[in-house]
PDB file of N, CA and C in Angstrom:
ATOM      1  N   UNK A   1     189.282 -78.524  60.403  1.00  0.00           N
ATOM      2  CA  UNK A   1     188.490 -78.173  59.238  1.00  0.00           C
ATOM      3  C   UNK A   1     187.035 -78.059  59.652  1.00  0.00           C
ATOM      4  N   UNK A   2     186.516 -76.910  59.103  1.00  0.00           N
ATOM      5  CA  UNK A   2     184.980 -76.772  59.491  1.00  0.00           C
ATOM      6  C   UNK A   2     184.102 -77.830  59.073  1.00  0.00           C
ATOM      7  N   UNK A   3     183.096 -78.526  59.738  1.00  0.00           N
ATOM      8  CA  UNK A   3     182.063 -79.367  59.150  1.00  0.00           C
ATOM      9  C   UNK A   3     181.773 -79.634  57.600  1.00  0.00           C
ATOM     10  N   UNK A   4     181.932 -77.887  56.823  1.00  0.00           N
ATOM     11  CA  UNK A   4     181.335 -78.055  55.632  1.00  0.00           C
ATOM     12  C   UNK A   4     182.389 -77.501  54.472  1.00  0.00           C
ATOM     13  N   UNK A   5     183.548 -77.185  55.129  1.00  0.00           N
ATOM     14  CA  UNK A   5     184.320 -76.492  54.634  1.00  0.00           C
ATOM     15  C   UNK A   5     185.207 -77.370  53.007  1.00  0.00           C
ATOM     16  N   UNK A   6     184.592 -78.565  53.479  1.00  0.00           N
ATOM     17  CA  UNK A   6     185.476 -79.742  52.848  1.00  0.00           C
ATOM     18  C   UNK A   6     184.967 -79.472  51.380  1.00  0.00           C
ATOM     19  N   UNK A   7     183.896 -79.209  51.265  1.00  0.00           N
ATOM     20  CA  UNK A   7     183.207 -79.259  50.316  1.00  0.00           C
ATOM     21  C   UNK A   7     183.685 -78.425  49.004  1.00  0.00           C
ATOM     22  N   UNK A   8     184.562 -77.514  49.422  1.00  0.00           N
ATOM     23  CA  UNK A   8     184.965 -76.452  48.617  1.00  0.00           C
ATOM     24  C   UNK A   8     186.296 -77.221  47.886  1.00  0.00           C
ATOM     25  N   UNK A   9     186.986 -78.351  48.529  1.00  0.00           N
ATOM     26  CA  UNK A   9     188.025 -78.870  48.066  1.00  0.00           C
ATOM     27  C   UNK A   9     187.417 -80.000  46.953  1.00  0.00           C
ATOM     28  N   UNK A  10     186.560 -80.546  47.014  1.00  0.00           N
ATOM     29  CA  UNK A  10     186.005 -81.622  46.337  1.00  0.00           C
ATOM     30  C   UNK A  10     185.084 -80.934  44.821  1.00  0.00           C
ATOM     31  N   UNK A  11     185.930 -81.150  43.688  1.00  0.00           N
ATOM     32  CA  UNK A  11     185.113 -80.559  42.492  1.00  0.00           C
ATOM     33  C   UNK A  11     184.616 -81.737  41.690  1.00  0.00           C
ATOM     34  N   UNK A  12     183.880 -81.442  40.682  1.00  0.00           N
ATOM     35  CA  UNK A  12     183.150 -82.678  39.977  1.00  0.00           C
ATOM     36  C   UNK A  12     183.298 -81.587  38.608  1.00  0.00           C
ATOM     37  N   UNK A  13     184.407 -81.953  37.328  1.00  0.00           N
ATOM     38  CA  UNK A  13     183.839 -81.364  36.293  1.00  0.00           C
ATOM     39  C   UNK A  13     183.315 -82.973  35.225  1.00  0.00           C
ATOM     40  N   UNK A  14     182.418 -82.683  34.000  1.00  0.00           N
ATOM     41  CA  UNK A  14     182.154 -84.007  33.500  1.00  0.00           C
ATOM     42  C   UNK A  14     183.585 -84.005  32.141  1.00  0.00           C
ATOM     43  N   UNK A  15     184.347 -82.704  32.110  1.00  0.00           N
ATOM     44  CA  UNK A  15     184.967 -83.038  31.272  1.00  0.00           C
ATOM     45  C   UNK A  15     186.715 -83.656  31.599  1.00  0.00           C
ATOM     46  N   UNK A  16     186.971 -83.645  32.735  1.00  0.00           N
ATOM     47  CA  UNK A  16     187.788 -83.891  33.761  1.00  0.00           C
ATOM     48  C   UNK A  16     187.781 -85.364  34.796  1.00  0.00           C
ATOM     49  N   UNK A  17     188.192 -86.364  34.053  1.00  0.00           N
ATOM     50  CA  UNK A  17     188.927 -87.583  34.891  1.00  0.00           C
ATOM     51  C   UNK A  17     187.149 -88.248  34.744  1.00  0.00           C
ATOM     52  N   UNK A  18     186.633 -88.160  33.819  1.00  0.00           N
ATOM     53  CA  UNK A  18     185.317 -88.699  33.459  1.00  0.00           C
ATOM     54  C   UNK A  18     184.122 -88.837  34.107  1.00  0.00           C
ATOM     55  N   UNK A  19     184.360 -86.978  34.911  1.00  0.00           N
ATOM     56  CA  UNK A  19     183.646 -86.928  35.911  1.00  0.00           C
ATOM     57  C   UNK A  19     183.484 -87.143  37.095  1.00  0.00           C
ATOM     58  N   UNK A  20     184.314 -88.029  37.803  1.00  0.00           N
ATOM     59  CA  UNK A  20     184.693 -88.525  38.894  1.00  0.00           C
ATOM     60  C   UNK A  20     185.702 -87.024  39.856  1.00  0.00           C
ATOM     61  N   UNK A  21     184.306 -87.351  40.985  1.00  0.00           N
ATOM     62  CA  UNK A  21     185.189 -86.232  41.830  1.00  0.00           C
ATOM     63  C   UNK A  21     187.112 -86.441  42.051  1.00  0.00           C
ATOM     64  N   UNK A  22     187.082 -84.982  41.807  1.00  0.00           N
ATOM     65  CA  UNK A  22     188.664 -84.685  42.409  1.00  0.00           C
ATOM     66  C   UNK A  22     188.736 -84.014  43.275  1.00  0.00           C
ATOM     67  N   UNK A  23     190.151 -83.050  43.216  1.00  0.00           N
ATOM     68  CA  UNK A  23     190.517 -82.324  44.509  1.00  0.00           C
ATOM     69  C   UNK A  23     191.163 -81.328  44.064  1.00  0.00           C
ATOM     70  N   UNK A  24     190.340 -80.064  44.116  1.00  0.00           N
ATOM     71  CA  UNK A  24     190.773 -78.519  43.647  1.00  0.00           C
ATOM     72  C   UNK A  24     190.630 -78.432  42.309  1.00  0.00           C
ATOM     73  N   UNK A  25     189.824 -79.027  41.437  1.00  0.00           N
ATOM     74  CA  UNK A  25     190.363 -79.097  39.882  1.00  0.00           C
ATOM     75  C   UNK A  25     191.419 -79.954  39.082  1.00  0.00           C
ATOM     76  N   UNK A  26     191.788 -80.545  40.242  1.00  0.00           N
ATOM     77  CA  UNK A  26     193.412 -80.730  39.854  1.00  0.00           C
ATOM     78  C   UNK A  26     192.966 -82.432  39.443  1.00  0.00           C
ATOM     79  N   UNK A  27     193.754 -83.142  38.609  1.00  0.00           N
ATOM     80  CA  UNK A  27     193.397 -84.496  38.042  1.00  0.00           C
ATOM     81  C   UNK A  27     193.519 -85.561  39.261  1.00  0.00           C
ATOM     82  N   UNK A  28     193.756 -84.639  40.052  1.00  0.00           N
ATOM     83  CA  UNK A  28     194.147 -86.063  41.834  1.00  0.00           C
ATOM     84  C   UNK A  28     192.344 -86.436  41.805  1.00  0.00           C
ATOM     85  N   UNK A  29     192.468 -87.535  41.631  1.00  0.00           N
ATOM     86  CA  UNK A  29     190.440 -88.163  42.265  1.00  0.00           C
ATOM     87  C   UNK A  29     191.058 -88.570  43.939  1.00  0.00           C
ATOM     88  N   UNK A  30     189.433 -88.089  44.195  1.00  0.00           N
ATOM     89  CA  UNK A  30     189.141 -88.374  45.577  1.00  0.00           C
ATOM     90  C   UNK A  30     189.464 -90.340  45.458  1.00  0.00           C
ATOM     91  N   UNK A  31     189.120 -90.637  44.578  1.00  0.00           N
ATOM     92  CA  UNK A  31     189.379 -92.152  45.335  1.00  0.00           C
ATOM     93  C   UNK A  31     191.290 -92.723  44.966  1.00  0.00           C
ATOM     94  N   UNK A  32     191.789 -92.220  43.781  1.00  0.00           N
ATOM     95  CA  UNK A  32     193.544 -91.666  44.144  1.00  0.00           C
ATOM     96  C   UNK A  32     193.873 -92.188  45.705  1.00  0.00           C
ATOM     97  N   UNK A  33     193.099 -90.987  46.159  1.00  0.00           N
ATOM     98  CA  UNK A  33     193.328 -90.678  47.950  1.00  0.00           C
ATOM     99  C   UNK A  33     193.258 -92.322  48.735  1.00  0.00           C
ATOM    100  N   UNK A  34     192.007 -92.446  48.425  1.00  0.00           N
ATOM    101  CA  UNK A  34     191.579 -93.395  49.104  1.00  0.00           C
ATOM    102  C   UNK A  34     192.347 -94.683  48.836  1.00  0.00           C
ATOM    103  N   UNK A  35     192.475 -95.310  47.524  1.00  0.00           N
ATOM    104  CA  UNK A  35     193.189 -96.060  47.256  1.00  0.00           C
ATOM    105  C   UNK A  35     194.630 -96.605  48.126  1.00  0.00           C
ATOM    106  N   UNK A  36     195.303 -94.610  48.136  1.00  0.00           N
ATOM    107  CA  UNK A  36     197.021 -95.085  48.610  1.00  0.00           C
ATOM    108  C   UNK A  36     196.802 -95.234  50.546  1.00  0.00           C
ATOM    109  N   UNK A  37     195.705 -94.362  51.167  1.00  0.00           N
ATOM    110  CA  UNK A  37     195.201 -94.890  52.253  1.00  0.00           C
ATOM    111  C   UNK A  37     194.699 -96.268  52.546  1.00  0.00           C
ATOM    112  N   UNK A  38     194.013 -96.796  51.700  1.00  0.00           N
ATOM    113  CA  UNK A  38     194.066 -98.396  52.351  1.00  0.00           C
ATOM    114  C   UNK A  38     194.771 -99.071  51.733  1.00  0.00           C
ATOM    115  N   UNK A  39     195.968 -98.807  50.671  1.00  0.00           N
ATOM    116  CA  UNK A  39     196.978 -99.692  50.746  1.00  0.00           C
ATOM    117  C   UNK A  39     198.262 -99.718  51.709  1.00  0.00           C
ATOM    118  N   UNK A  40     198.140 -98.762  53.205  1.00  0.00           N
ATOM    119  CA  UNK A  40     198.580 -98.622  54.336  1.00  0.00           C
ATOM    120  C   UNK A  40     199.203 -97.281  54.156  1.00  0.00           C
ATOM    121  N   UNK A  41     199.801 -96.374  53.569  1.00  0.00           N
ATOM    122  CA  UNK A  41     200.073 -95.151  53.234  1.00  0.00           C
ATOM    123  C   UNK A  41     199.521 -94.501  54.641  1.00  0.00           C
ATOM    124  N   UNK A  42     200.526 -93.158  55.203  1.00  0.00           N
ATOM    125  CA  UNK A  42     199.555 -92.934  55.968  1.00  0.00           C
ATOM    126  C   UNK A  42     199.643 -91.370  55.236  1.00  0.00           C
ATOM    127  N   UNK A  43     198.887 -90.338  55.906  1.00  0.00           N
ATOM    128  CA  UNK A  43     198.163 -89.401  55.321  1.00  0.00           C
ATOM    129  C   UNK A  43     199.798 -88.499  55.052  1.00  0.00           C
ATOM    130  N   UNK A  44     200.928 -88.542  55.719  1.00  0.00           N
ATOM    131  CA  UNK A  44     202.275 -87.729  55.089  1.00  0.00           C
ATOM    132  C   UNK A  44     203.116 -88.585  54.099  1.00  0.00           C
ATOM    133  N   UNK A  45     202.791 -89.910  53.908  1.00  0.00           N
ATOM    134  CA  UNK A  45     203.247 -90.605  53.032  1.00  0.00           C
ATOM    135  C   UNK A  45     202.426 -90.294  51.710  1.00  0.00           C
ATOM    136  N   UNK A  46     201.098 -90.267  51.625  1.00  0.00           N
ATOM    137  CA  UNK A  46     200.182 -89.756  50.500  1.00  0.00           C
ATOM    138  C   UNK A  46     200.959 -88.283  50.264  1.00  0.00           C
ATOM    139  N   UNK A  47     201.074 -87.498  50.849  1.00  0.00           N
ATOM    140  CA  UNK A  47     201.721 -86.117  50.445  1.00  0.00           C
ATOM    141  C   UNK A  47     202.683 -86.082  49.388  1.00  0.00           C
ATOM    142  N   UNK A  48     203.589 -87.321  50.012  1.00  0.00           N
ATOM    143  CA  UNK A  48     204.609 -87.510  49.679  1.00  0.00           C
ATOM    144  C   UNK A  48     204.657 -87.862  48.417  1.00  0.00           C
ATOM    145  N   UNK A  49     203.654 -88.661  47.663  1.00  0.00           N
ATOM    146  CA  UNK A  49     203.188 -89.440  46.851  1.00  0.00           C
ATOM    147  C   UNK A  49     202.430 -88.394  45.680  1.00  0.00           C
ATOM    148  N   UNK A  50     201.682 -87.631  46.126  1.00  0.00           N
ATOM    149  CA  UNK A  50     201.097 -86.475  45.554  1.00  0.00           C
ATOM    150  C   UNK A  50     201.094 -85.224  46.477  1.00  0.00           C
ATOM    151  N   UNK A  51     202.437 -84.324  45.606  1.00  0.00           N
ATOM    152  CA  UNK A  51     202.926 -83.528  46.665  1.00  0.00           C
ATOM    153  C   UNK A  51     202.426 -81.909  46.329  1.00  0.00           C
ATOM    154  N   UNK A  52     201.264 -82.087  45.390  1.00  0.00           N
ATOM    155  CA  UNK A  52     200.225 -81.224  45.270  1.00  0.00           C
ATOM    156  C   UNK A  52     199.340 -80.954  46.145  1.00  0.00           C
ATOM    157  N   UNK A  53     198.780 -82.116  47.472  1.00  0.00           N
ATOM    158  CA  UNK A  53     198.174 -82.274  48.003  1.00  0.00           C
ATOM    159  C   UNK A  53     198.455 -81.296  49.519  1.00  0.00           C
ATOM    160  N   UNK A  54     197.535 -81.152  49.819  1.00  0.00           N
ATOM    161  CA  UNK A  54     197.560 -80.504  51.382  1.00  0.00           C
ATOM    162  C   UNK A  54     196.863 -81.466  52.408  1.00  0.00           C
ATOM    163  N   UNK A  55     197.074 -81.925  53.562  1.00  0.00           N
ATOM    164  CA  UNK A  55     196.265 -82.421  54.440  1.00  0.00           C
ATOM    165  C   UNK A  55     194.841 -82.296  54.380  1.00  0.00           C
ATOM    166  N   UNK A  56     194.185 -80.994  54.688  1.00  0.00           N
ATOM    167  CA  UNK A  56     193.095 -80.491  54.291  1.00  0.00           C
ATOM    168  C   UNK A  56     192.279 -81.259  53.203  1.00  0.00           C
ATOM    169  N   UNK A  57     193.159 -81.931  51.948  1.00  0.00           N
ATOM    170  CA  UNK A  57     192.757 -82.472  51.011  1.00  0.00           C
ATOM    171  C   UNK A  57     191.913 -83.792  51.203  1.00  0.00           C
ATOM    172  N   UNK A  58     193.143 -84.467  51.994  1.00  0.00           N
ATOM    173  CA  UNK A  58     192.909 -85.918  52.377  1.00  0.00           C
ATOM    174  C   UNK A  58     191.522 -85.851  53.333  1.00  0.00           C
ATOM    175  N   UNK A  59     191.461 -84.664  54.323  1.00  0.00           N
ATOM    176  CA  UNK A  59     190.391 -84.785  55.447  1.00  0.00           C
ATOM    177  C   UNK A  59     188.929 -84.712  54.481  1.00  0.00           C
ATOM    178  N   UNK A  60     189.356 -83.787  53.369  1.00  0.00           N
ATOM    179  CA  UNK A  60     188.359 -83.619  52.235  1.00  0.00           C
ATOM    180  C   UNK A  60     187.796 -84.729  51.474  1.00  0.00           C
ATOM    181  N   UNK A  61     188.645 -85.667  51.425  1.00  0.00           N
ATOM    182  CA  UNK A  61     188.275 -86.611  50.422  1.00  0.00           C
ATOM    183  C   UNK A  61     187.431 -87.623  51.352  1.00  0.00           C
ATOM    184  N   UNK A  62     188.213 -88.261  52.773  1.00  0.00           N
ATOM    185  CA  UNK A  62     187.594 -88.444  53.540  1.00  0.00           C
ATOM    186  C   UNK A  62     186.044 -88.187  54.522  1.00  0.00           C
ATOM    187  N   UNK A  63     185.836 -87.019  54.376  1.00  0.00           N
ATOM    188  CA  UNK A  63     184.623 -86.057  54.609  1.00  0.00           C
ATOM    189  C   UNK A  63     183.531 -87.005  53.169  1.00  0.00           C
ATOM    190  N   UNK A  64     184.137 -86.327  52.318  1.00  0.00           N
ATOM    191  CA  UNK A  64     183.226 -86.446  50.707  1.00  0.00           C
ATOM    192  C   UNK A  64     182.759 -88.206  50.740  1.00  0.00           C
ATOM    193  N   UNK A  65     183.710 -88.911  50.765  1.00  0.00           N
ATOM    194  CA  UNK A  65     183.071 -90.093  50.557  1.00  0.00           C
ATOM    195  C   UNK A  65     181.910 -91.037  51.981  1.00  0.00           C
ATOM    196  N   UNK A  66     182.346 -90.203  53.411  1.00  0.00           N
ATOM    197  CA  UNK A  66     181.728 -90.528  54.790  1.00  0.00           C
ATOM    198  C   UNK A  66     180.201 -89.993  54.093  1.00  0.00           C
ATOM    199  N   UNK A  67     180.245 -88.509  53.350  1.00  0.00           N
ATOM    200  CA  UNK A  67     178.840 -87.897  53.164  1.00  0.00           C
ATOM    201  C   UNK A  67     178.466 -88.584  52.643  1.00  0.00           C
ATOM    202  N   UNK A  68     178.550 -88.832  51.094  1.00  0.00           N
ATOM    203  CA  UNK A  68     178.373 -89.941  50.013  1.00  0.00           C
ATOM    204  C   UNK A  68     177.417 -91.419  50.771  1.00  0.00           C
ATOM    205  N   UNK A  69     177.908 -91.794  51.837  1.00  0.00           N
ATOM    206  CA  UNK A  69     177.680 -93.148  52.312  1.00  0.00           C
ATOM    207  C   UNK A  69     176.808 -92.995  53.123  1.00  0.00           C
ATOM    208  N   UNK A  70     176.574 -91.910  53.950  1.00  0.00           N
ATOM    209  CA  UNK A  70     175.770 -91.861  55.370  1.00  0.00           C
ATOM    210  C   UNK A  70     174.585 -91.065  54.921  1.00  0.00           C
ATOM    211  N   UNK A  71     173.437 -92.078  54.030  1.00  0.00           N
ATOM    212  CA  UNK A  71     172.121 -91.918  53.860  1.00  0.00           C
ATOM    213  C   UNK A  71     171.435 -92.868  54.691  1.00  0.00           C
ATOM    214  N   UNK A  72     169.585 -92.203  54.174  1.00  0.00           N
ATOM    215  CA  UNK A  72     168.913 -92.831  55.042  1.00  0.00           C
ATOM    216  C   UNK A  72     168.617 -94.086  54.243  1.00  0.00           C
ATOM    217  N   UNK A  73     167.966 -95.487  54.711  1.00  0.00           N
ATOM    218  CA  UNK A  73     167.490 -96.535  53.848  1.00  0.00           C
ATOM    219  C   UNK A  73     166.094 -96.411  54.264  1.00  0.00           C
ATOM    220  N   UNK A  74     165.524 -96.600  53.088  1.00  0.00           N
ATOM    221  CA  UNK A  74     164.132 -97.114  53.718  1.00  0.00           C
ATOM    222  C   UNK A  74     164.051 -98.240  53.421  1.00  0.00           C
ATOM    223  N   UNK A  75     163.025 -99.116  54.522  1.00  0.00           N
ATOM    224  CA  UNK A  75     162.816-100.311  54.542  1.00  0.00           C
ATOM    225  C   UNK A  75     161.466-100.268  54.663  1.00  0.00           C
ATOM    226  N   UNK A  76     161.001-101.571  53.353  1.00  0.00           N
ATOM    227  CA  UNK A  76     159.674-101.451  53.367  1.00  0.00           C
ATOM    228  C   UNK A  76     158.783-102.518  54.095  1.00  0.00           C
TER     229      UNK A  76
END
């Protein structure tokens, strides 16, 4: 998956799952994802689980929340 490509999988509507990013429109939230991943799931077991999903998705959701986190701090 391209660097930025992820971005196109990750939507935000405010009238949809209360705003909380998803994946394609579709009511799956990015944290869904995350959830069945650290409850040991691995990324073809999540498929399995939500079989709407494409790989691509998971690398997406993964991508979205790494961006989300990896700011700068300032320290004063």
């Amino acid at each position: 998956m391209d660097i930025n490509s992820w971005k196109g999988r990750i939507t935000v509507n405010p009238h949809q799952c209360g705003g909380r990013p998803c994946i394609r429109g579709m009511r799956i939230r990015v944290v869904d994802i995350l959830d069945l991943l650290a409850s040991g799931l691995t990324q073809d077991q999540v498929i399995e689980e939500l079989p709407d999903l494409e790989k691509e998705d998971i690398e997406a959701a993964l991508r979205y929340v790494s961006h989300k986190f990896d700011h700068p701090v300032l320290a004063a």
